[in-house]
Structure formats: C-alpha cells, structure tokens
C-alpha atoms as a PDB file:
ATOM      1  CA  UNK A   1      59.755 121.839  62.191  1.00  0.00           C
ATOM      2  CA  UNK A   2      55.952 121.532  62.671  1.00  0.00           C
ATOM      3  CA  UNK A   3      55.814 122.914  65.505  1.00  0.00           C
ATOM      4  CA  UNK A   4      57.996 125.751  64.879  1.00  0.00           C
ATOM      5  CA  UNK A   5      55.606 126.775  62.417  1.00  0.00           C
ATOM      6  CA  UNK A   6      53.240 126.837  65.459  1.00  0.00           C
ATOM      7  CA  UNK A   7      55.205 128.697  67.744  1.00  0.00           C
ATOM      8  CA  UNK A   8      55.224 130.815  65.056  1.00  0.00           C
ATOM      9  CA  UNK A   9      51.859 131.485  64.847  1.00  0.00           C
ATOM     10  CA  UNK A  10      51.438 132.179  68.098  1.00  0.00           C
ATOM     11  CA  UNK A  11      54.639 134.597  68.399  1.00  0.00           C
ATOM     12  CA  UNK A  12      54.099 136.876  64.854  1.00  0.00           C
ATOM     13  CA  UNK A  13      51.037 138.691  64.525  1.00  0.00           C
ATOM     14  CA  UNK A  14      51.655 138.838  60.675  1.00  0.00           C
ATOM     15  CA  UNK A  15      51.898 135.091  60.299  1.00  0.00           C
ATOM     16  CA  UNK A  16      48.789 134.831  62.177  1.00  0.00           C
ATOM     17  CA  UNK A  17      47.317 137.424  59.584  1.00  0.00           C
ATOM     18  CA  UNK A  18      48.355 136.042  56.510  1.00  0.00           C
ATOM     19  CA  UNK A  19      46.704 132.665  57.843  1.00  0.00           C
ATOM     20  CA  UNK A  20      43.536 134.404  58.640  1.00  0.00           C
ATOM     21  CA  UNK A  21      43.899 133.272  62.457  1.00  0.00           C
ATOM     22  CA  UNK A  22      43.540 135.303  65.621  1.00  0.00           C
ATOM     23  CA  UNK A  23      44.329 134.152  69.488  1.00  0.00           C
ATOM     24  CA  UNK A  24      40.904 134.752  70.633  1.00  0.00           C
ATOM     25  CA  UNK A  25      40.379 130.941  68.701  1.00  0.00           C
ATOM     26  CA  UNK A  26      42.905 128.068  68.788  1.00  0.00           C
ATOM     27  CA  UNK A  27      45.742 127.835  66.534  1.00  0.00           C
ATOM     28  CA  UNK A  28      45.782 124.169  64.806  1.00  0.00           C
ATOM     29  CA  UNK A  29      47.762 121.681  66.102  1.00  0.00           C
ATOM     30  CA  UNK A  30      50.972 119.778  64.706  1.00  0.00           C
ATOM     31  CA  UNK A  31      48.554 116.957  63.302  1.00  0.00           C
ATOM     32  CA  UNK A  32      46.263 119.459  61.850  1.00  0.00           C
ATOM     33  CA  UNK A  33      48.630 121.554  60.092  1.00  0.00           C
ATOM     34  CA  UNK A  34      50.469 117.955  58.658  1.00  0.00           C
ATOM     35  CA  UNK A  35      47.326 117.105  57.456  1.00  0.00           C
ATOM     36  CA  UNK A  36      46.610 120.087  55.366  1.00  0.00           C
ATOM     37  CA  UNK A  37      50.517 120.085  53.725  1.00  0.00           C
ATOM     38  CA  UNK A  38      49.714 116.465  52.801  1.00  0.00           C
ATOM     39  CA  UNK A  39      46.641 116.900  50.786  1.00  0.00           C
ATOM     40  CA  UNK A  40      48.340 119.624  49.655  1.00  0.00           C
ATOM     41  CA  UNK A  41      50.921 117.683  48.316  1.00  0.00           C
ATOM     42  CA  UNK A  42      48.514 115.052  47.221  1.00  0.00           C
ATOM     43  CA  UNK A  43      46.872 117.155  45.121  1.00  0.00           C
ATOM     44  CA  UNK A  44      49.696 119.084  43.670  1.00  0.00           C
ATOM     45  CA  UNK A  45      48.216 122.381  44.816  1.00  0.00           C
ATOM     46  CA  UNK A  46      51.399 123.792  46.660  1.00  0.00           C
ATOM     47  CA  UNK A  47      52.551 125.193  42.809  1.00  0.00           C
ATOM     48  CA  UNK A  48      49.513 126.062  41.788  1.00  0.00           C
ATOM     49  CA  UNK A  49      48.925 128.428  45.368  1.00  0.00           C
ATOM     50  CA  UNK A  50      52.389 129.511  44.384  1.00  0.00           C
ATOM     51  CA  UNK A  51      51.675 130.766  41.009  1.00  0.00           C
ATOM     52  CA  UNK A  52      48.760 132.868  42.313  1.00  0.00           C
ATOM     53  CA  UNK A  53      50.455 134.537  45.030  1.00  0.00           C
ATOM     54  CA  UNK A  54      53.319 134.713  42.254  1.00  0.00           C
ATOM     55  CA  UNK A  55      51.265 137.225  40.226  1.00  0.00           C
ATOM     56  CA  UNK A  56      50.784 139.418  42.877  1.00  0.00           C
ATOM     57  CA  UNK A  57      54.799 140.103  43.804  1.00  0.00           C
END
C-alpha cells in the first residue's frame, strides 16, 4: 500500500501539490513515508490534522 502511495506521487501532479513536492527533488521512500504515519500515530496527530483541514471543506 506504501508504495502505491508513492507511485502515486510520482503519477498525480495534484498529490504531489498537496504534499508540497516537485520531481525536480526526490520523492520519499517507503521507509520514509512509514516513518512519518507512525509518529503520526504516536502522537495522535492524524485527528487533530483532520479537524483542521475539516474546517476548511
């Protein structure tokens, strides 16, 4: 699944966008992008990033 999200940021220029990255740098790896849903996990912030974007819809 990982690495779909990868592809996936290589393939839609939106995604890419949205994640503030561009091709002219590298797009993180698998272990990168695992490491940044685990401390968001770990620190409960998935909900609160949620909420925010929440407010704007």
């Amino acid at each position: 699944m990982i690495r779909r999200w990868r592809d996936t940021l290589y393939e839609i220029e939106s995604m890419r966008r949205f994640a503030g990255l561009t091709l002219t740098k590298p797009i993180p790896d698998e272990t990168t992008i695992l490491n940044f849903r685990y401390l968001l996990e770990t620190h409960q912030l998935g909900r609160q990033i949620f909420e925010e974007i929440k407010q704007y819809l």
